[in-house]
Protein backbone atom coordinates (compact mmCIF):
# COMPACT_ATOMS: atom_id res chain seq x y z
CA UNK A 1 -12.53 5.73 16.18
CA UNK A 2 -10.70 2.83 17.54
CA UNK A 3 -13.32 0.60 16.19
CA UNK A 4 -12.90 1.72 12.64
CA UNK A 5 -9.11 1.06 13.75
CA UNK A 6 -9.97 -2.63 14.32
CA UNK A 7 -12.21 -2.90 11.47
CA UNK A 8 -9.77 -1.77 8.89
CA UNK A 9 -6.63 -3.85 10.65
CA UNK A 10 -9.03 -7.20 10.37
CA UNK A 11 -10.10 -6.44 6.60
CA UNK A 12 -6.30 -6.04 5.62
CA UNK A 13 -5.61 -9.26 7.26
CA UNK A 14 -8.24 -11.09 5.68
CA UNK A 15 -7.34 -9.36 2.01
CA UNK A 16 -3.72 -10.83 2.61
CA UNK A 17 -4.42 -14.08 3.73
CA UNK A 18 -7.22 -14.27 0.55
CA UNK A 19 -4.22 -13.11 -1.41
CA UNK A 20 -2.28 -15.55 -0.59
CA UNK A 21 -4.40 -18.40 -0.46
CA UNK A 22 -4.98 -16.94 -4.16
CA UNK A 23 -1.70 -17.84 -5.01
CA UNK A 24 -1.12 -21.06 -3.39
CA UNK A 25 -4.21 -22.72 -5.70
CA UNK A 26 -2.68 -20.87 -8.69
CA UNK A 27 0.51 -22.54 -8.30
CA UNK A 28 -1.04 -26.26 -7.51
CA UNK A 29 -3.32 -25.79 -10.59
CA UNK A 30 -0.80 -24.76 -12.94
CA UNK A 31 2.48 -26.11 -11.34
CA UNK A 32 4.39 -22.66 -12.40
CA UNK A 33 5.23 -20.45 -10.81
CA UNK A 34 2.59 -17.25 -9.52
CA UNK A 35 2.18 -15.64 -13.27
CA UNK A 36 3.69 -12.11 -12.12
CA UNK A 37 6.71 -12.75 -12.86
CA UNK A 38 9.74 -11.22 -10.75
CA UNK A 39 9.86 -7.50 -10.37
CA UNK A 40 13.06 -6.16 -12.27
CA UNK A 41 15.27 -4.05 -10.66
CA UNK A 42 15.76 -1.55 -13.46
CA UNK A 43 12.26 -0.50 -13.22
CA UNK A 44 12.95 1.24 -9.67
CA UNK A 45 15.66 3.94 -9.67
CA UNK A 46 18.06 5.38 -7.09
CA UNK A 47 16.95 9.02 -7.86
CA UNK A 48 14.46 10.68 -5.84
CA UNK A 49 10.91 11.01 -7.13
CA UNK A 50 10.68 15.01 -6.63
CA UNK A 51 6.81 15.67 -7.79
CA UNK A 52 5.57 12.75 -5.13
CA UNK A 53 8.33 14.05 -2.27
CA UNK A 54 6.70 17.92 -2.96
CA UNK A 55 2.81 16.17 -3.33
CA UNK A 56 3.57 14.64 0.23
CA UNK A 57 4.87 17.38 1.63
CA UNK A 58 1.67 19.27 0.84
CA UNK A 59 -0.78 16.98 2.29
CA UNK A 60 1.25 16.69 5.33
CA UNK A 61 1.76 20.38 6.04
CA UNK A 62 -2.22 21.09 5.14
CA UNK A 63 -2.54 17.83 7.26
CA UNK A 64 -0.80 19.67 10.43
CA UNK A 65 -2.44 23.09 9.52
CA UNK A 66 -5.59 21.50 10.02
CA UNK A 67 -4.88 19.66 12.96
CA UNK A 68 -3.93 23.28 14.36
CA UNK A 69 -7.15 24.64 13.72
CA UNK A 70 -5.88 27.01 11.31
CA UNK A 71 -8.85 26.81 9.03
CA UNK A 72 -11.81 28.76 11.00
C-alpha cells in the first residue's frame, strides 16, 4: 500500500510540473498571457452547496461503516 502511496504522490508531481512547463512555452510562444483567462469571483458563491455537503456525508459515513466491518 505504501508503494501505491509513492507511486501516485510522484505521478501528481510530474502532472504539475508538465502543467506548468505547459504554460511557460504557451506564454513565450504567444507572448499573452496563459489563454484561461482569470477566474471571476461571481462564479463561486458564499452559500453552501447542500446536495455535495449531503453526497459527502454519505460516502463518508458508508466509508466508516465499512471500515467497521458492518457489512458481513
Amino acid at each position: 500500500m505504501d508503494r501505491k502511496k509513492k507511486v501516485a504522490a510522484m505521478a501528481a508531481v510530474i502532472a504539475h510540473i508538465k502543467t506548468d512547463e505547459d504554460r511557460q512555452s504557451c506564454r513565450e510562444n504567444s507572448g499573452a498571457p496563459f489563454p484561461e483567462g482569470p477566474v471571476s469571483v461571481k462564479t463561486f458563491s458564499n452559500a453552501p452547496n447542500l446536495w455535495g455537503l449531503t453526497g459527502r456525508q454519505a460516502m463518508m459515513q458508508a466509508n466508516t461503516m465499512m471500515q467497521l466491518r458492518m457489512f458481513k
